[in-house]
N, C-alpha and C. Protein backbone atom coordinates (compact mmCIF):
# COMPACT_ATOMS: atom_id res chain seq x y z
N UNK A 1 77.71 44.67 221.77
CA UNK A 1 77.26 45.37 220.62
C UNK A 1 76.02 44.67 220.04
N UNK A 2 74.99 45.21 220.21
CA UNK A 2 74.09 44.79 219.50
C UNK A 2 73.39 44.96 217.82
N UNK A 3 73.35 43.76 216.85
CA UNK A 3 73.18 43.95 215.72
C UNK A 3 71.61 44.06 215.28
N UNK A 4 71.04 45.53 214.61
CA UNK A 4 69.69 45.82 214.05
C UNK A 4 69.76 44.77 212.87
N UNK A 5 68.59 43.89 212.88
CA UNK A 5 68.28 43.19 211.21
C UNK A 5 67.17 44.45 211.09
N UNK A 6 67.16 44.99 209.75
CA UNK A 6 65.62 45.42 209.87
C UNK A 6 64.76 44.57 208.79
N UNK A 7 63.64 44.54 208.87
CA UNK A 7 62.77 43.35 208.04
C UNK A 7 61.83 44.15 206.89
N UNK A 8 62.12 45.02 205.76
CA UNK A 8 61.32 45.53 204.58
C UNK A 8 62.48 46.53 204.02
N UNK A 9 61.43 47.69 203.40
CA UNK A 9 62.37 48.73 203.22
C UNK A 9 62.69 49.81 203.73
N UNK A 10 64.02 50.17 203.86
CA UNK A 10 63.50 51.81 204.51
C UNK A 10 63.37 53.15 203.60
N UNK A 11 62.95 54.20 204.07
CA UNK A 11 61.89 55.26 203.43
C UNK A 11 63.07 55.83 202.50
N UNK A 12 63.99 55.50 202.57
CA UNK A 12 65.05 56.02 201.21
C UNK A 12 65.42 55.22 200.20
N UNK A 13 64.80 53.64 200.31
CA UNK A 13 65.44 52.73 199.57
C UNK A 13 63.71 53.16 198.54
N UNK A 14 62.91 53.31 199.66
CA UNK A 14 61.22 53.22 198.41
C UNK A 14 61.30 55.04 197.97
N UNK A 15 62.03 55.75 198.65
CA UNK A 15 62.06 56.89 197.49
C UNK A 15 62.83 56.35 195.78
N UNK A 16 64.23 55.96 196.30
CA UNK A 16 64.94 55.64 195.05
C UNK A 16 64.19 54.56 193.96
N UNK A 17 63.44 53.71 194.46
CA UNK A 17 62.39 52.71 194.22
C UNK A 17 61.50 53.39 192.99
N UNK A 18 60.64 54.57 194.04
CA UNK A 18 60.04 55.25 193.16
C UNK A 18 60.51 56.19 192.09
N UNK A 19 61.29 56.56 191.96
CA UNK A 19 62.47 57.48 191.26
C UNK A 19 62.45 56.60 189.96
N UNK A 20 63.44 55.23 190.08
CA UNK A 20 63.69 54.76 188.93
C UNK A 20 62.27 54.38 188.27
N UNK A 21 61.09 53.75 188.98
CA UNK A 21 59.91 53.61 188.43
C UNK A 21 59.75 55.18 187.19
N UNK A 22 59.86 55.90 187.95
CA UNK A 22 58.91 57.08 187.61
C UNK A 22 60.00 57.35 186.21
N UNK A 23 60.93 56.92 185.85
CA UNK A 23 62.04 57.84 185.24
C UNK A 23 61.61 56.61 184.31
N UNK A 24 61.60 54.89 184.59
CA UNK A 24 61.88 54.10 182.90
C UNK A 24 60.45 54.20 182.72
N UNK A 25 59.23 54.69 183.42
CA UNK A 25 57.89 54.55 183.08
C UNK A 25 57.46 55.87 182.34
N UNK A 26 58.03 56.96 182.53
CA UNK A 26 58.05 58.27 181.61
C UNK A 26 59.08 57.88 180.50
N UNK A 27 59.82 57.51 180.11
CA UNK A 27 60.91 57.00 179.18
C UNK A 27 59.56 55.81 178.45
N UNK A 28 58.88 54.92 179.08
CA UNK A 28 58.11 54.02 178.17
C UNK A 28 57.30 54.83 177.61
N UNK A 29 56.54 55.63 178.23
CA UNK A 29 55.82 56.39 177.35
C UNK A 29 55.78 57.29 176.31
N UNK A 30 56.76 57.96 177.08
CA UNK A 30 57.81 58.68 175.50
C UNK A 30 57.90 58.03 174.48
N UNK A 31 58.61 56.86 174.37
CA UNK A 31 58.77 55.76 173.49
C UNK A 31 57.64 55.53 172.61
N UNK A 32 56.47 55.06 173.30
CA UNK A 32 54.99 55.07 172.54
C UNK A 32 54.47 55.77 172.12
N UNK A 33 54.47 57.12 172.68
CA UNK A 33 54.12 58.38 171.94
C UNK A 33 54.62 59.14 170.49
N UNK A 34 56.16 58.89 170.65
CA UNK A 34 56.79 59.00 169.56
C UNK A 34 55.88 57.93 168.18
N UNK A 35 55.98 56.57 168.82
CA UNK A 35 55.39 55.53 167.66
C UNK A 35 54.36 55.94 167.39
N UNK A 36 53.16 56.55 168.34
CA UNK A 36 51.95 56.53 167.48
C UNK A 36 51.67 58.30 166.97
N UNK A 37 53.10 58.84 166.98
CA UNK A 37 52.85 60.27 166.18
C UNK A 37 53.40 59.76 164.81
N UNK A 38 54.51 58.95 164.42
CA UNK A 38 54.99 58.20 163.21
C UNK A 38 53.69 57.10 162.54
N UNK A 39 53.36 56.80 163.47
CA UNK A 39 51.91 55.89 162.72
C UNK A 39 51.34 56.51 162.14
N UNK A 40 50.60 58.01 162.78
CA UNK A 40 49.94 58.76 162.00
C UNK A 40 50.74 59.31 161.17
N UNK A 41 51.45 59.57 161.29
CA UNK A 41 52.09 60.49 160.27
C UNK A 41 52.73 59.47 159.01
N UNK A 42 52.18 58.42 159.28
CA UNK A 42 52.47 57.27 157.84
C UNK A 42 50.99 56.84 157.25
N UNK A 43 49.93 56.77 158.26
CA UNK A 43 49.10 56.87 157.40
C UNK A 43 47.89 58.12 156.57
N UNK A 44 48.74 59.46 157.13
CA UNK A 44 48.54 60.76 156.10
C UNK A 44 49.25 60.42 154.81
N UNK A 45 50.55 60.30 155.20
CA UNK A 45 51.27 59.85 154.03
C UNK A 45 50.76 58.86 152.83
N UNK A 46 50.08 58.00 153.27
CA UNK A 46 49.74 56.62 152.68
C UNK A 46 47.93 57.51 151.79
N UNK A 47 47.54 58.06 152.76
CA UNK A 47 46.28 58.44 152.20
C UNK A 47 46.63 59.68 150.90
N UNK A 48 47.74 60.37 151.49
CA UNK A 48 48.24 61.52 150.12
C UNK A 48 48.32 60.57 148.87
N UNK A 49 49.45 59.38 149.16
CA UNK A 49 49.97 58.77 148.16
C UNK A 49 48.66 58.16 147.47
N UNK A 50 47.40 57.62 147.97
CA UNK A 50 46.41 56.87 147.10
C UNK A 50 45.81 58.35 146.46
N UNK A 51 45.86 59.23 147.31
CA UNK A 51 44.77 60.30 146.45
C UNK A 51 45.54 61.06 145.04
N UNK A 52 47.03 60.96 145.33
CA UNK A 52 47.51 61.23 144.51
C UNK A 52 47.50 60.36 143.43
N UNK A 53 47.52 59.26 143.48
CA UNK A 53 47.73 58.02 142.63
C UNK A 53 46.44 57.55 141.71
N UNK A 54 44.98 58.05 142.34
CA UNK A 54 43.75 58.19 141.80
C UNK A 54 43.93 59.33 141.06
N UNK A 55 43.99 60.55 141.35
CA UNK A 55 43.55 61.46 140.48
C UNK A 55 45.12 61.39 139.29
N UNK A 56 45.91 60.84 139.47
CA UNK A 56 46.81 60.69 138.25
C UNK A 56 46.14 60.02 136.85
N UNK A 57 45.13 58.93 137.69
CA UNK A 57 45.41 57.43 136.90
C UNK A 57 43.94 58.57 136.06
N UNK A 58 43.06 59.09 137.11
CA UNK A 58 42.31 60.02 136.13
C UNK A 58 42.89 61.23 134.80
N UNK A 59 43.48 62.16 136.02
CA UNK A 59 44.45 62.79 134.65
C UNK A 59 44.73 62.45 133.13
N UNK A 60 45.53 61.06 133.51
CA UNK A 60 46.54 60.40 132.66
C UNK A 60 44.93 60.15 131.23
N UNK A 61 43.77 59.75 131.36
CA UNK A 61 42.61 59.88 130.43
C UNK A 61 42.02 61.18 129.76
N UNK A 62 42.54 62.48 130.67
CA UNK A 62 41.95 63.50 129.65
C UNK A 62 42.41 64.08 128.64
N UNK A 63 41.88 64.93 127.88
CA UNK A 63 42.54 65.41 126.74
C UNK A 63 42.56 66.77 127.10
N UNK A 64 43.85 67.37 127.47
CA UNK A 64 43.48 69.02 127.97
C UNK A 64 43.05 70.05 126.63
N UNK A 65 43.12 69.61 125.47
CA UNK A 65 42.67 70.63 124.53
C UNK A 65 41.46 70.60 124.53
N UNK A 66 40.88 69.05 124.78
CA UNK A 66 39.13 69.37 124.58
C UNK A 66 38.68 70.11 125.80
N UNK A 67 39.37 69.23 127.13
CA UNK A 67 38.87 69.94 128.31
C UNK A 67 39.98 70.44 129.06
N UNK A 68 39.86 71.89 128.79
CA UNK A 68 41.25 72.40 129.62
C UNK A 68 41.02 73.05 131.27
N UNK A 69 39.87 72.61 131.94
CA UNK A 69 39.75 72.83 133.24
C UNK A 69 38.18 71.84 133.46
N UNK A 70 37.87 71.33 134.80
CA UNK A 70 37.12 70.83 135.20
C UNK A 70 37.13 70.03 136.64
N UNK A 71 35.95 69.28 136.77
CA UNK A 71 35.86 68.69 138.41
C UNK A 71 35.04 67.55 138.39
N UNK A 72 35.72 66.66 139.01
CA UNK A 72 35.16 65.17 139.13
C UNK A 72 35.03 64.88 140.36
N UNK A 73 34.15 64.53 140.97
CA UNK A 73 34.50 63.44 142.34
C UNK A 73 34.69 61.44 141.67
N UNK A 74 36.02 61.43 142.09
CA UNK A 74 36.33 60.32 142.19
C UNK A 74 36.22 59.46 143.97
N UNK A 75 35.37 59.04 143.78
CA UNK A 75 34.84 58.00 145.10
C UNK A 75 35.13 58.55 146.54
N UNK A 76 35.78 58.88 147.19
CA UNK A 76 36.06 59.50 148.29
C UNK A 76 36.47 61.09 148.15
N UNK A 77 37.30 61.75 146.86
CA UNK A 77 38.18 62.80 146.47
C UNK A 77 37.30 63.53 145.55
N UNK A 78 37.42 64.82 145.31
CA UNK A 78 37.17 65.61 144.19
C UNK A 78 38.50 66.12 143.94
N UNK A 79 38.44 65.82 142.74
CA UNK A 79 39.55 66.35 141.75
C UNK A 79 39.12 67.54 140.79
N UNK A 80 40.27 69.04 141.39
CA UNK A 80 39.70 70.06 140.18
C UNK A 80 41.07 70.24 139.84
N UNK A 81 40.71 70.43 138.51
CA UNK A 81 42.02 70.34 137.34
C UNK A 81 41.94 71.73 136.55
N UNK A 82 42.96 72.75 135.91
CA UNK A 82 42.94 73.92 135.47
C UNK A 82 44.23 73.37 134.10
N UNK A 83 44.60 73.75 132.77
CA UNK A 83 45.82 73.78 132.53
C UNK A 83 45.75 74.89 131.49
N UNK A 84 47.22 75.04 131.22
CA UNK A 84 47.35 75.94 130.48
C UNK A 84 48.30 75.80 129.42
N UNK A 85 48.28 76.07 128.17
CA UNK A 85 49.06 76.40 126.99
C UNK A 85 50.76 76.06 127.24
N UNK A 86 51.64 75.21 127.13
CA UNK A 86 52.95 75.94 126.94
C UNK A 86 53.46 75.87 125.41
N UNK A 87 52.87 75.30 124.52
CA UNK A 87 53.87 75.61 123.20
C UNK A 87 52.27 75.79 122.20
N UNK A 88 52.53 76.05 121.17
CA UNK A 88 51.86 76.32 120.19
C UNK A 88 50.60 74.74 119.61
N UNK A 89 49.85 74.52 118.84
CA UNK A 89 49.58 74.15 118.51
C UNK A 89 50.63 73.82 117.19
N UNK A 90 50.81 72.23 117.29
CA UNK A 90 51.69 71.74 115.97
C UNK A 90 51.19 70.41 115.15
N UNK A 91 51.06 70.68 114.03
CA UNK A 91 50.81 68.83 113.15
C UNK A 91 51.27 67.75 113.73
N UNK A 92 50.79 66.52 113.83
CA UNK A 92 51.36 65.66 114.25
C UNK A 92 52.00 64.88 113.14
N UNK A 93 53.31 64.92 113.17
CA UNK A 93 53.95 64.08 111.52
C UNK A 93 54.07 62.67 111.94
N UNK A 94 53.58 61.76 110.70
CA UNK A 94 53.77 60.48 110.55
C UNK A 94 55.15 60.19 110.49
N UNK A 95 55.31 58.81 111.18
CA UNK A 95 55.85 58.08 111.80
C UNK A 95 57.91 58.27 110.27
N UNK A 96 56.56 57.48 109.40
CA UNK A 96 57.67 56.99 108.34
C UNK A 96 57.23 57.50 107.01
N UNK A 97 55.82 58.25 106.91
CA UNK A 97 55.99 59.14 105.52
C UNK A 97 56.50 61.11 106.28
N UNK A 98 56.31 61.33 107.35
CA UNK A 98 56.94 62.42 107.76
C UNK A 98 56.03 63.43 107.33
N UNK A 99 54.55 63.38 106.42
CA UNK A 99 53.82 63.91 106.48
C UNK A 99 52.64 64.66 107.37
N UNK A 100 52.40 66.09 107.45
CA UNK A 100 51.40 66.14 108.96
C UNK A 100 50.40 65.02 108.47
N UNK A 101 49.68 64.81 109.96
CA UNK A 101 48.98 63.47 109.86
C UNK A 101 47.71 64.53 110.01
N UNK A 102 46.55 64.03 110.70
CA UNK A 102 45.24 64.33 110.73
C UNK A 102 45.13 65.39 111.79
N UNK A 103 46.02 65.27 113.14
CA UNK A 103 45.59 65.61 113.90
C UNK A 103 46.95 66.71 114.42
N UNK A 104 46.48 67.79 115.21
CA UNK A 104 47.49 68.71 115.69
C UNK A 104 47.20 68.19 117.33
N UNK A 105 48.93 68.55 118.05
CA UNK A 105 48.93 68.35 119.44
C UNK A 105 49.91 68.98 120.25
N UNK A 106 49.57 69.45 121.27
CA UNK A 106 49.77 71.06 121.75
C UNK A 106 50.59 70.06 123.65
N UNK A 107 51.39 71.04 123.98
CA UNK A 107 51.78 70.61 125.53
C UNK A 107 50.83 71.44 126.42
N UNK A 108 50.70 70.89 127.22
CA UNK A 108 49.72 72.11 128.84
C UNK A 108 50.55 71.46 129.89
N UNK A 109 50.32 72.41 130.84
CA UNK A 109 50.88 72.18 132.02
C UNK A 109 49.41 72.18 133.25
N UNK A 110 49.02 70.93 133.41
CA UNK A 110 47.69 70.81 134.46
C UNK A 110 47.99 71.18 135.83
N UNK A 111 47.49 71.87 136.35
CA UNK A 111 47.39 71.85 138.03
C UNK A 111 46.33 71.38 138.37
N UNK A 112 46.25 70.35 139.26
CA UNK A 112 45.33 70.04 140.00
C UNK A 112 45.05 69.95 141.64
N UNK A 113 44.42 70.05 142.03
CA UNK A 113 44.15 69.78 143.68
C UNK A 113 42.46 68.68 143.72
N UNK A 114 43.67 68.09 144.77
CA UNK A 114 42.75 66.48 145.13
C UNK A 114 42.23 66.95 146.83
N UNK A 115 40.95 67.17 146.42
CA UNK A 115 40.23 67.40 147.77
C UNK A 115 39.50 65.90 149.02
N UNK A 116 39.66 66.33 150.16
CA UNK A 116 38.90 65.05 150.27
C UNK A 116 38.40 65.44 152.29
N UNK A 117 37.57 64.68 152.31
CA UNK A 117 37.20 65.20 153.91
C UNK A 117 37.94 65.04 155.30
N UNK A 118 38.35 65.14 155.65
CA UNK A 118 39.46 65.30 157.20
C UNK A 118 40.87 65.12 156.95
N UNK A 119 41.21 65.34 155.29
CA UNK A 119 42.32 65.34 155.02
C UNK A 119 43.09 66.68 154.25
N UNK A 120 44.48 66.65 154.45
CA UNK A 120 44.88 68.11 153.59
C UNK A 120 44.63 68.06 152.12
N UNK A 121 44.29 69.08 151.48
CA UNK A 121 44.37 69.07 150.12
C UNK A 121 45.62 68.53 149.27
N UNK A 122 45.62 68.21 148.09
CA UNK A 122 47.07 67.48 147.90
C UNK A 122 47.13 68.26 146.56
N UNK A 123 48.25 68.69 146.29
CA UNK A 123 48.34 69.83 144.54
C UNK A 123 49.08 69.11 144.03
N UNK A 124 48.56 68.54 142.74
CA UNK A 124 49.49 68.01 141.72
C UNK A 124 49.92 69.02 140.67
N UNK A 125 50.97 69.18 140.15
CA UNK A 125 51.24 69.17 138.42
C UNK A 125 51.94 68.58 137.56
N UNK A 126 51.73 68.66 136.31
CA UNK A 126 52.32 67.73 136.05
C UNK A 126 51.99 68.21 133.89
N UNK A 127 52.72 67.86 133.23
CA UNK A 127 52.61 68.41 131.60
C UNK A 127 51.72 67.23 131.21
N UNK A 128 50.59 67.03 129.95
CA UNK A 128 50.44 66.71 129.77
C UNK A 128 50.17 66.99 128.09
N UNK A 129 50.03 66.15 127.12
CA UNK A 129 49.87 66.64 125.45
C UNK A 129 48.57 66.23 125.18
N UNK A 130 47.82 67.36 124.64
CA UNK A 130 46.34 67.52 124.02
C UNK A 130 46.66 67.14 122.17
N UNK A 131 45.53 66.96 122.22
CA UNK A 131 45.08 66.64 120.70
C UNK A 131 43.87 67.22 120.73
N UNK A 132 43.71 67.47 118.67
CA UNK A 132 42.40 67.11 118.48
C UNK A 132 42.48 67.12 116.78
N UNK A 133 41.48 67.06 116.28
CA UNK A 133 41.64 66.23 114.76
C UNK A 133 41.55 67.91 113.83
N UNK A 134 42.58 68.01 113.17
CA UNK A 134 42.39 68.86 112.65
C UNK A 134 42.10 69.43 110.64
N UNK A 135 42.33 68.40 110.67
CA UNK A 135 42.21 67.76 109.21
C UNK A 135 41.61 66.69 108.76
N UNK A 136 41.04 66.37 107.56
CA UNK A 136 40.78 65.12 107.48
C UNK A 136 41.43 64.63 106.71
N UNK A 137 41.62 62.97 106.27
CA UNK A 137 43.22 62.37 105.86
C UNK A 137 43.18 62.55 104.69
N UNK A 138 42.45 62.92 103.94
CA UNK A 138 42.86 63.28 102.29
C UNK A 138 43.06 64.80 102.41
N UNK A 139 43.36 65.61 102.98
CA UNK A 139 43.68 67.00 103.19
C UNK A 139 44.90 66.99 102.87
């Protein structure tokens, strides 16, 4: 009886060879692909959150009774802002004489949209309270 050594591989051991290659090397890539669709999709996120966070910190300075719509470019973004009326114009009463004071101040409700270049538009709203002087203090 004579015994075959054979010396490499044979053509079914380098199919299966190639098989598992091909199967954890499509599985690695998958893997990476997934990560860099979550990368991006964290730094849209991250860019919403600053544009949102700029045109707030702007917001948070206007007075919607004096200016109840307008448009700024803030450094990279334009911010256009619209609001509207929700309660009446009312006195503002002091603290501890309970008297109206000088000035009347009204609620709005602002909408805004934060524009900016290769990015989605971002819509804020949000209430904010107007003033303006409506009396003077010996009135």
């Amino acid at each position: 009886m004579a015994v075959s050594r054979q010396a490499g591989f044979t053509l079914l051991e380098a199919v299966v060879a190639m098989t598992l290659l091909v199967l954890v090397g499509g599985a690695l890539l998958s893997w990476l692909n997934s990560g860099f669709i979550s990368l991006e999709r964290i730094s849209a996120a991250q860019q919403r959150i600053e544009a949102t966070r700029t045109a707030l910190a702007y917001l948070e300075r206007i007075n919607p009774m004096i200016n109840p719509a307008g448009s700024v470019v803030l450094g990279p973004y334009r911010l256009d802002w619209n609001s509207q009326a929700l309660t009446a114009p009312r006195p503002v009463v002091g603290r501890y004489s309970g008297n109206p004071g000088a000035f009347d101040a009204e609620l709005f409700r602002v909408e805004a949209l934060v524009r900016s270049t290769g990015a989605a538009d971002v819509p804020i709203s949000l209430e904010l309270a107007g003033f303006r002087l409506a009396r003077r203090g010996s009135e």
